[in-house]
C-alpha atoms as a PDB file:
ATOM      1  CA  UNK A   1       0.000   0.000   0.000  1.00  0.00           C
ATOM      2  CA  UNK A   2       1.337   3.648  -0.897  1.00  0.00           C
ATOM      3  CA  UNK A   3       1.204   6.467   0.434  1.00  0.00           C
ATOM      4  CA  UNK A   4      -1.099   9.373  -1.112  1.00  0.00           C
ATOM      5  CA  UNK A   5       0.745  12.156  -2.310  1.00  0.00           C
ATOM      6  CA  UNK A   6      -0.880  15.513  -1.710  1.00  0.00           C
ATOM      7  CA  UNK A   7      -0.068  18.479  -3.955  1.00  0.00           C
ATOM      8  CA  UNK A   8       1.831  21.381  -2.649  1.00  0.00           C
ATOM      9  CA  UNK A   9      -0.640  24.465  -1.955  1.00  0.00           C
ATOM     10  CA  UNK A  10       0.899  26.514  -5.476  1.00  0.00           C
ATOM     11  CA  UNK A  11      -1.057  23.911  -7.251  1.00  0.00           C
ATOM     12  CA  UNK A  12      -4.204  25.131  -5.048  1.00  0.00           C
ATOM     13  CA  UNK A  13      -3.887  28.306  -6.191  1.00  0.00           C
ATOM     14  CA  UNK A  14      -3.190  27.982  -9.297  1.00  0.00           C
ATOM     15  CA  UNK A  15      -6.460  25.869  -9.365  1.00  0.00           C
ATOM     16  CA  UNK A  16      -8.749  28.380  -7.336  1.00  0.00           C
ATOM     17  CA  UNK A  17      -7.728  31.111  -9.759  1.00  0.00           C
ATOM     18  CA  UNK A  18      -8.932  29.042 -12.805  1.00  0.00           C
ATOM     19  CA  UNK A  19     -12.079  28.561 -10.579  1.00  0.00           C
ATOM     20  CA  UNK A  20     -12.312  32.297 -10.230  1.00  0.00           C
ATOM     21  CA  UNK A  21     -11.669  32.570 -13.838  1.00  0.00           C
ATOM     22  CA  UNK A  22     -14.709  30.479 -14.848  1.00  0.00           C
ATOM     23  CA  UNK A  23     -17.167  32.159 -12.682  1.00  0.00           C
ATOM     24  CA  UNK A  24     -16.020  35.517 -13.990  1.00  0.00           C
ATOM     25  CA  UNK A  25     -16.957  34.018 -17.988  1.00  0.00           C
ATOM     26  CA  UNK A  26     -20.041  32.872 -17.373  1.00  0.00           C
ATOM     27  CA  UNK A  27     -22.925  33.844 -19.706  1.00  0.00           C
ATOM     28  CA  UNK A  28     -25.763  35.139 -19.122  1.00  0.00           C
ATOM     29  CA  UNK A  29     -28.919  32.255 -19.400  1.00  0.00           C
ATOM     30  CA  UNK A  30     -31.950  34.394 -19.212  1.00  0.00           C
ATOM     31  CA  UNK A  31     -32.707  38.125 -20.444  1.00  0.00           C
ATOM     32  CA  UNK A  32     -33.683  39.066 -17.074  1.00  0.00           C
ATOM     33  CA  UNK A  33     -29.856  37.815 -16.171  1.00  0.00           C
ATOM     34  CA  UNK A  34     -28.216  39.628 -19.093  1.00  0.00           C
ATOM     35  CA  UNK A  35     -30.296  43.232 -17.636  1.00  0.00           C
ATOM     36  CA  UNK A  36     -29.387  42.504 -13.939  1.00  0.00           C
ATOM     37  CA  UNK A  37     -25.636  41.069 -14.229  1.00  0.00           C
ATOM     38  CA  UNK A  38     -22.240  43.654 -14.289  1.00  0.00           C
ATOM     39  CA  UNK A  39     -21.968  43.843 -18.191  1.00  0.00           C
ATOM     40  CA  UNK A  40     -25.986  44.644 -18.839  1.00  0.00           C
ATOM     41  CA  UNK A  41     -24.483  47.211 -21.323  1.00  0.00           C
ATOM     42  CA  UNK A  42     -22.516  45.358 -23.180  1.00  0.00           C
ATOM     43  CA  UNK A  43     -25.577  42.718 -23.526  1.00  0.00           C
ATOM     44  CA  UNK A  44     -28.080  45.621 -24.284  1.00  0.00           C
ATOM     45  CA  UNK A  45     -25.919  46.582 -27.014  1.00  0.00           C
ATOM     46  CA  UNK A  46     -25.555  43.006 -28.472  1.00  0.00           C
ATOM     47  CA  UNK A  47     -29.270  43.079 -28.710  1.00  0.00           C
ATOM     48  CA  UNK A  48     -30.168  46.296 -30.216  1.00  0.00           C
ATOM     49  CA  UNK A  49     -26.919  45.162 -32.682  1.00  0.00           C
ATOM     50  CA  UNK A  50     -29.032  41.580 -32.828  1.00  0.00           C
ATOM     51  CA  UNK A  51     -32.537  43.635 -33.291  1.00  0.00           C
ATOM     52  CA  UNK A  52     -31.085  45.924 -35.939  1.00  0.00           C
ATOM     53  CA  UNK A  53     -29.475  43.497 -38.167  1.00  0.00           C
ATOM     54  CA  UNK A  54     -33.266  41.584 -38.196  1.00  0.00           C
ATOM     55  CA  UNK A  55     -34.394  44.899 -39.795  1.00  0.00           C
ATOM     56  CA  UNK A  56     -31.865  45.848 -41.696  1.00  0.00           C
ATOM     57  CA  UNK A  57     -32.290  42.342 -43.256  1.00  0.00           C
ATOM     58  CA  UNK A  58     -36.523  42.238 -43.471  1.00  0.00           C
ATOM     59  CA  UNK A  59     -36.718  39.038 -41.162  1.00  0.00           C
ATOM     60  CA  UNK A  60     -40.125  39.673 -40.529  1.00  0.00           C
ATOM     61  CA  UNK A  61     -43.428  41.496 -40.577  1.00  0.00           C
ATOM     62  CA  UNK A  62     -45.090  42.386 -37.274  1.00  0.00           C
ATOM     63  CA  UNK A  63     -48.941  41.421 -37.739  1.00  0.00           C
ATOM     64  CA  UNK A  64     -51.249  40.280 -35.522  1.00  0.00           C
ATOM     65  CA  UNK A  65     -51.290  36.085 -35.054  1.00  0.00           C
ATOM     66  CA  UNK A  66     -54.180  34.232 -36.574  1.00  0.00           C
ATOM     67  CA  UNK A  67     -56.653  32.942 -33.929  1.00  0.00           C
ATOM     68  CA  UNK A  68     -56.411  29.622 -34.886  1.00  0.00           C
ATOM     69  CA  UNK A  69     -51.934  29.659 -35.115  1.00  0.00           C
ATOM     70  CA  UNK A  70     -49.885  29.026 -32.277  1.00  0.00           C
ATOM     71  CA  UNK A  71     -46.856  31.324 -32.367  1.00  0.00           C
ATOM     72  CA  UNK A  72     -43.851  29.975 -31.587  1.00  0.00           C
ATOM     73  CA  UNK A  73     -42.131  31.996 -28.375  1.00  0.00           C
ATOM     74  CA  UNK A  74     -38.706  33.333 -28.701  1.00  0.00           C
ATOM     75  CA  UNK A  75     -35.839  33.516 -26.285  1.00  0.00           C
ATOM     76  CA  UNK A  76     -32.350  34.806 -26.093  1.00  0.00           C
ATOM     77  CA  UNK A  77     -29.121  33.228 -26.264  1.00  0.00           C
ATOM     78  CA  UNK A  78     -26.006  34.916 -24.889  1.00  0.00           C
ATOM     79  CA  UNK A  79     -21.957  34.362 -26.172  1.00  0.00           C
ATOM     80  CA  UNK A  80     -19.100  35.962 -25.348  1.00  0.00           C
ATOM     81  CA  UNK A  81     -16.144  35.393 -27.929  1.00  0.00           C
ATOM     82  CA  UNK A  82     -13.000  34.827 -26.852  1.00  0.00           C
ATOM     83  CA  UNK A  83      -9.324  35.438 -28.706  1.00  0.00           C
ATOM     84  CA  UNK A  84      -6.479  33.231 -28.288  1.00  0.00           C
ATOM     85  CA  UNK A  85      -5.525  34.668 -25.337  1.00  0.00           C
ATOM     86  CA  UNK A  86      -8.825  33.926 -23.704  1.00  0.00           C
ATOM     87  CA  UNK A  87      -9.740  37.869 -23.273  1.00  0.00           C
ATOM     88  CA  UNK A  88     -13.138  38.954 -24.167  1.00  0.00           C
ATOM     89  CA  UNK A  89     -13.272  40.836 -27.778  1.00  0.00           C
ATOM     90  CA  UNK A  90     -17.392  40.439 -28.846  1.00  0.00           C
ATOM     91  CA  UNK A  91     -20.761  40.013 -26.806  1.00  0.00           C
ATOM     92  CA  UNK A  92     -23.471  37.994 -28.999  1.00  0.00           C
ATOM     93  CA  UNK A  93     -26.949  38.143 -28.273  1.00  0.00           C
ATOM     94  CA  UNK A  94     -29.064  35.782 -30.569  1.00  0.00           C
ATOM     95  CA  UNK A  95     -32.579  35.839 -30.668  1.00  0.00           C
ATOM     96  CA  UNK A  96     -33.851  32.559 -31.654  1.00  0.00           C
ATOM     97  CA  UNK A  97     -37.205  30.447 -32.085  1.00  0.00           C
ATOM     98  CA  UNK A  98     -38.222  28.111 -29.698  1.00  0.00           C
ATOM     99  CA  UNK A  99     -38.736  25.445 -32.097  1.00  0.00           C
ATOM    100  CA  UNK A 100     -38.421  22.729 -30.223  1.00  0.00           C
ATOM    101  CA  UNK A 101     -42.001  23.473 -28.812  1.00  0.00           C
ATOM    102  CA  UNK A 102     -43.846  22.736 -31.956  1.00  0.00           C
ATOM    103  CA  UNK A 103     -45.228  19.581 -32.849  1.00  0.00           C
ATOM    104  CA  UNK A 104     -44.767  17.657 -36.011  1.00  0.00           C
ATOM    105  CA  UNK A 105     -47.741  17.319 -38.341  1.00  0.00           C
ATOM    106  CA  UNK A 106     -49.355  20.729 -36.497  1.00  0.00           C
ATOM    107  CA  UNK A 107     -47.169  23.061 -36.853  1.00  0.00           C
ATOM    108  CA  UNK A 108     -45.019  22.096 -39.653  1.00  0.00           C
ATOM    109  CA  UNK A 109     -43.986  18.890 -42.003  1.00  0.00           C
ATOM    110  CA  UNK A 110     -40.469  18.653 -42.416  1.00  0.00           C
ATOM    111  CA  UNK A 111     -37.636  20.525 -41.192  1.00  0.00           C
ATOM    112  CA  UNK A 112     -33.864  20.446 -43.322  1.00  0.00           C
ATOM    113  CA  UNK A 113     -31.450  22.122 -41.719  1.00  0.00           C
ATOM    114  CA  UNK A 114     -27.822  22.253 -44.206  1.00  0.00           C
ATOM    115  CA  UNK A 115     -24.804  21.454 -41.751  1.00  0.00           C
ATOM    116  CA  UNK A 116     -21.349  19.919 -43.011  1.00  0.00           C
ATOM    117  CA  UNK A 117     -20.253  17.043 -41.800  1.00  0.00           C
ATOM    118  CA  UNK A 118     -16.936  16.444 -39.643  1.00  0.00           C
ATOM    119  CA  UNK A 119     -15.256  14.740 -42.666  1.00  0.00           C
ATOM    120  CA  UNK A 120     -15.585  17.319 -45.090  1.00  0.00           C
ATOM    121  CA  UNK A 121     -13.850  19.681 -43.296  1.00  0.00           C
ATOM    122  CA  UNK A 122     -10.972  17.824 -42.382  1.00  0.00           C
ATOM    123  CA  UNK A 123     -10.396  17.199 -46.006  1.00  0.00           C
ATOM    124  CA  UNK A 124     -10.062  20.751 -46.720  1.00  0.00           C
ATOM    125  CA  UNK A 125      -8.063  20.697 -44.191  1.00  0.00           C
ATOM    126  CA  UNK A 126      -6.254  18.284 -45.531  1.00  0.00           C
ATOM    127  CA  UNK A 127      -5.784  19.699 -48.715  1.00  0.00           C
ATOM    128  CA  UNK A 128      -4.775  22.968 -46.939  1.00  0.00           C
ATOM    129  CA  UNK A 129      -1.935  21.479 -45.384  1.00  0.00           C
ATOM    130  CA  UNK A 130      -1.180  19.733 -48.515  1.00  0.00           C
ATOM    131  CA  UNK A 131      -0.820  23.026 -50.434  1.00  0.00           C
ATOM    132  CA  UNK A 132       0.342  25.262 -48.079  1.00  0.00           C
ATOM    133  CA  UNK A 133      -2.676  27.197 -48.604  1.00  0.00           C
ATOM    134  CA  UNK A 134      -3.882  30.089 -45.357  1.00  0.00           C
ATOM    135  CA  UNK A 135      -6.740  29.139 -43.438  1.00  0.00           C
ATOM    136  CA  UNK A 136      -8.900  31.602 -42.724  1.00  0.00           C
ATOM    137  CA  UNK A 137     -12.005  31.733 -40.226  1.00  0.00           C
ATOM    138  CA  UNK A 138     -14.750  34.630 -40.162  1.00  0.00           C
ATOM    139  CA  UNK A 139     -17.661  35.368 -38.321  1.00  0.00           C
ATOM    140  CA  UNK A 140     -20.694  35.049 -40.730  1.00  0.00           C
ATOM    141  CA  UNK A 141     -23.231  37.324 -39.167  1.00  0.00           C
ATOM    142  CA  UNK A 142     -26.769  36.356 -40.174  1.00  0.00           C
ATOM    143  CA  UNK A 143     -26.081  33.342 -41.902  1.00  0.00           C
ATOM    144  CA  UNK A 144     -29.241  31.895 -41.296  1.00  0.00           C
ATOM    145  CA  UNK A 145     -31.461  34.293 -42.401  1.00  0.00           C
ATOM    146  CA  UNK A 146     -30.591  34.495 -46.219  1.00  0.00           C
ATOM    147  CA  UNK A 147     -33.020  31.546 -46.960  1.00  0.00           C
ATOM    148  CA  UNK A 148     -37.363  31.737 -47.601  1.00  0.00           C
ATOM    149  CA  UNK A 149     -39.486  30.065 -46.329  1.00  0.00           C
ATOM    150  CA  UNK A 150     -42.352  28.603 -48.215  1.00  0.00           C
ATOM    151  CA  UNK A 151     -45.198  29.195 -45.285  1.00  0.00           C
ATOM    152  CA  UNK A 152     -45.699  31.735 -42.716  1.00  0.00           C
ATOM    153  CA  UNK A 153     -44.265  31.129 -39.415  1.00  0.00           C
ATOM    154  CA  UNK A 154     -45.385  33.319 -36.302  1.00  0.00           C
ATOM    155  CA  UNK A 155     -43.222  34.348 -33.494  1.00  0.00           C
ATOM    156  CA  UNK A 156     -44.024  35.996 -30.573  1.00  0.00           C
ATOM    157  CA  UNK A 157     -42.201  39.499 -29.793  1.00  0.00           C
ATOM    158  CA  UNK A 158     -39.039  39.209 -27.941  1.00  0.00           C
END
């Protein structure tokens, strides 16, 4: 039997400050958090950034919902970006549909959503390497949006 090795207290430092660190990154979950928290103006402006873009863009038409239509509620999802260095360089706010509330067959018939798989991007990868080509990597803003859709979806206001 062997004795258990404890680890000196710099290591229990070192660990409560990446404790520390954590806490201090956390996102907002809720809008009510994003108001009430220490950066609420940093998240305010992420949404009226979030909010404008939607116009600017024509996402949708505010109308009144058909009596017999359930609208689909909305909530918002907060980011913060990080660099390499793990400092903070963009707030995100996204508003997005709740779609996971809707129900097959009632409120819609199929769904297609266009992702790329794993593989594919390791070949270009791949071929990258191969060539010596730059990799670059942007921030599409709105990516989403530049598709139509065939019926009319409502969503309540945020």
């Amino acid at each position: 039997m062997e004795r258990c090795v404890r680890a000196g207290d710099s290591n229990l430092v070192g660990h409560g400050q990446k404790y520390i660190l954590l806490l201090d990154n956390e996102e907002p979950k809720t809008y009510k958090e994003a108001l009430l928290g220490p950066e609420s103006e940093r998240w305010l402006d992420a949404m009226r950034s979030e909010m404008e873009s939607m116009r600017e863009n024509q996402v949708w038409n505010l109308v009144d919902s058909p009596d017999d239509v359930r609208a689909i509620e909305c909530k918002w999802i907060f980011k913060k970006k990080v660099d390499a260095d793990e400092k903070f360089h963009i707030y995100k706010a996204r508003l997005v549909a709740k779609g996971f509330c809707q129900i097959q067959g009632v409120d819609y018939d199929e769904t297609f959503l266009p992702v790329t798989m794993l593989k594919s991007i390791w070949i270009l990868l791949a071929i990258a390497a191969y060539y010596d080509y730059e990799i670059w990597q942007m921030d599409v803003k709105m990516d989403f949006l530049n598709g139509n859709l065939s019926e009319a979806v409502y969503m309540t206001q945020p």
